[in-house]
C-alpha atoms as a PDB file:
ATOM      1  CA  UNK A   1     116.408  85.125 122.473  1.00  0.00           C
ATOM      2  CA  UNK A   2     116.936  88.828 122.098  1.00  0.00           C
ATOM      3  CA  UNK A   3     115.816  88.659 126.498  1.00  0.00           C
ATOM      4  CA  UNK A   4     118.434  86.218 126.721  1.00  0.00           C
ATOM      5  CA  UNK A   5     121.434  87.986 124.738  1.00  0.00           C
ATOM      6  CA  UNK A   6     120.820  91.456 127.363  1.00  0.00           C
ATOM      7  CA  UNK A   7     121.059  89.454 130.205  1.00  0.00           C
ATOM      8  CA  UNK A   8     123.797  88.028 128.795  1.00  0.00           C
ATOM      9  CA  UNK A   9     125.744  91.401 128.550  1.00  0.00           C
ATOM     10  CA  UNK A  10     124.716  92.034 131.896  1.00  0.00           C
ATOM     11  CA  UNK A  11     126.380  89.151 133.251  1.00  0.00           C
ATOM     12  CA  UNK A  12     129.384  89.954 131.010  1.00  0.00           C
ATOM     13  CA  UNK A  13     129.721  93.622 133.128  1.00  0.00           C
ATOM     14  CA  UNK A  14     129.134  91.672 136.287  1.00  0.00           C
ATOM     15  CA  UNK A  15     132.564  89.753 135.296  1.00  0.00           C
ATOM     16  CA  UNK A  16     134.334  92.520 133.934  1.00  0.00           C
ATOM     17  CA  UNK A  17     133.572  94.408 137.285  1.00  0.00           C
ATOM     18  CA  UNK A  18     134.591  91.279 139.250  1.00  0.00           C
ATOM     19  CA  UNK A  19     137.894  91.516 137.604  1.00  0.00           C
ATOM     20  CA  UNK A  20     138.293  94.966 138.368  1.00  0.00           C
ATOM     21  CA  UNK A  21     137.523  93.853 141.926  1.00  0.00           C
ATOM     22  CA  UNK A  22     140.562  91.458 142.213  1.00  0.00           C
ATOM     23  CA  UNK A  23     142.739  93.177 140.367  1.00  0.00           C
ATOM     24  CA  UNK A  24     142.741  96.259 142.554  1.00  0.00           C
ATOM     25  CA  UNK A  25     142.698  93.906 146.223  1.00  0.00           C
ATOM     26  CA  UNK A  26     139.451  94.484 147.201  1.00  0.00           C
ATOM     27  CA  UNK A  27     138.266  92.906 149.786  1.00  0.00           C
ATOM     28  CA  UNK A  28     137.609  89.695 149.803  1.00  0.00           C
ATOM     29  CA  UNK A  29     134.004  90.465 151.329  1.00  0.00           C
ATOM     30  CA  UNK A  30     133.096  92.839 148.033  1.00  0.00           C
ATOM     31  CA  UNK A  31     134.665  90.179 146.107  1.00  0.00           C
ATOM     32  CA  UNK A  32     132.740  87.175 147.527  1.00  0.00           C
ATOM     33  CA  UNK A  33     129.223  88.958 147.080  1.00  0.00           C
ATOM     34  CA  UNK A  34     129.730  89.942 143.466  1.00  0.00           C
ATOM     35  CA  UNK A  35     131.244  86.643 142.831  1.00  0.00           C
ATOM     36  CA  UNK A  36     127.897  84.988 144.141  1.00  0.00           C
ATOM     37  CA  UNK A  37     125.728  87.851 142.298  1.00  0.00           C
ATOM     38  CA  UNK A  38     127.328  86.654 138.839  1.00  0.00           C
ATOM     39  CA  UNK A  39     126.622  83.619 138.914  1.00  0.00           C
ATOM     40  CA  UNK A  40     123.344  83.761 140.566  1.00  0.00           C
ATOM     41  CA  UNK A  41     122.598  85.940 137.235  1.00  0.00           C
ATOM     42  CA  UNK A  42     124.219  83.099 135.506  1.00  0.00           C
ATOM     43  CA  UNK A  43     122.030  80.123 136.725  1.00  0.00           C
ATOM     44  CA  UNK A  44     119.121  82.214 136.169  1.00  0.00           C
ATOM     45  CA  UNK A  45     119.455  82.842 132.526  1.00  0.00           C
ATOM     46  CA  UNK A  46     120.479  79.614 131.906  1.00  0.00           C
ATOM     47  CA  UNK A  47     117.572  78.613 133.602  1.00  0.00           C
ATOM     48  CA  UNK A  48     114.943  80.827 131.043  1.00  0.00           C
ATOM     49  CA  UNK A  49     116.895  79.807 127.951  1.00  0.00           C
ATOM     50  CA  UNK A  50     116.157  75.761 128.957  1.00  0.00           C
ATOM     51  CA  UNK A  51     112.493  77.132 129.711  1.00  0.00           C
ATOM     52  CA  UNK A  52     112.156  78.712 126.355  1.00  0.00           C
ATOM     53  CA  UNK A  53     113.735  75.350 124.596  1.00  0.00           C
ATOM     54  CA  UNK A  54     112.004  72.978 126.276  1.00  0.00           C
ATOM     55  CA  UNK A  55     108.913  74.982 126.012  1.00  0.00           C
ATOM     56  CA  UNK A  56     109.601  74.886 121.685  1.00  0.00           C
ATOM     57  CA  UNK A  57     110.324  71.871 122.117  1.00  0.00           C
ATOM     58  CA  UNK A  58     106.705  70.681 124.061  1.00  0.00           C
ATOM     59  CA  UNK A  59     104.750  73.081 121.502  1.00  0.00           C
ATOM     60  CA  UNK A  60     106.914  71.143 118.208  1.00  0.00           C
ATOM     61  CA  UNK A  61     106.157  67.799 120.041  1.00  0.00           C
ATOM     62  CA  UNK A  62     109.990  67.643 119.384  1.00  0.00           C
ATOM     63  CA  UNK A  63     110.719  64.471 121.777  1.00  0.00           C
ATOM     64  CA  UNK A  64     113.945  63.995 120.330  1.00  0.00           C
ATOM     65  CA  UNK A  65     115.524  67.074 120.685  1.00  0.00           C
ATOM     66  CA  UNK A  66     113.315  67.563 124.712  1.00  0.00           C
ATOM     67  CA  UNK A  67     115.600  63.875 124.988  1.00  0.00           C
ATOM     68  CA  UNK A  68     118.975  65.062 124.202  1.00  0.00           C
ATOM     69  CA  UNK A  69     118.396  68.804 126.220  1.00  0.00           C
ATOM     70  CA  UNK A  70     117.559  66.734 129.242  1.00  0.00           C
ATOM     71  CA  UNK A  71     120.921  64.287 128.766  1.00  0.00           C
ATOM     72  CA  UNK A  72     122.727  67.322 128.443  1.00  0.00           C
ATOM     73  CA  UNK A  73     121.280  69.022 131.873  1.00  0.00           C
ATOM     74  CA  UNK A  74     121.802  65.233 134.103  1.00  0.00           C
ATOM     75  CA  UNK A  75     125.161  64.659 132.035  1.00  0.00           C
ATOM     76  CA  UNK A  76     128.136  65.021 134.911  1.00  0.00           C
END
């Protein structure tokens, strides 16, 4: 989780930079690109924390909790 937490931070920069962006009328160009960089970062680590769960969960044989992680990710 420790992998998870840094990237977190990292993404956390990414948005306080992002706000710099806007707040000082960049263009909306910059502002676009680092908008899609953040949350690229975003999806990814949220995409390596439900490998790591799922993966505890598949080693635990933990069907129940592998049920309700799933329901969560299709849940609109």
């Amino acid at each position: 989780m420790k992998k998870i937490v840094n990237r977190l931070q990292r993404i956390e920069g990414q948005v306080r930079a992002l706000q710099g962006l806007i707040e000082e009328g960049t263009d909306c160009e910059k502002i676009v690109t680092q908008f899609k960089a953040a949350k690229s970062a975003l999806d990814s680590c949220f995409a390596e924390l439900m490998n790591e769960n799922l993966q505890k969960c598949l080693a635990n044989k933990d069907t129940e909790e592998m049920k309700k992680i799933l329901k969560l990710l299709v849940k609109k």
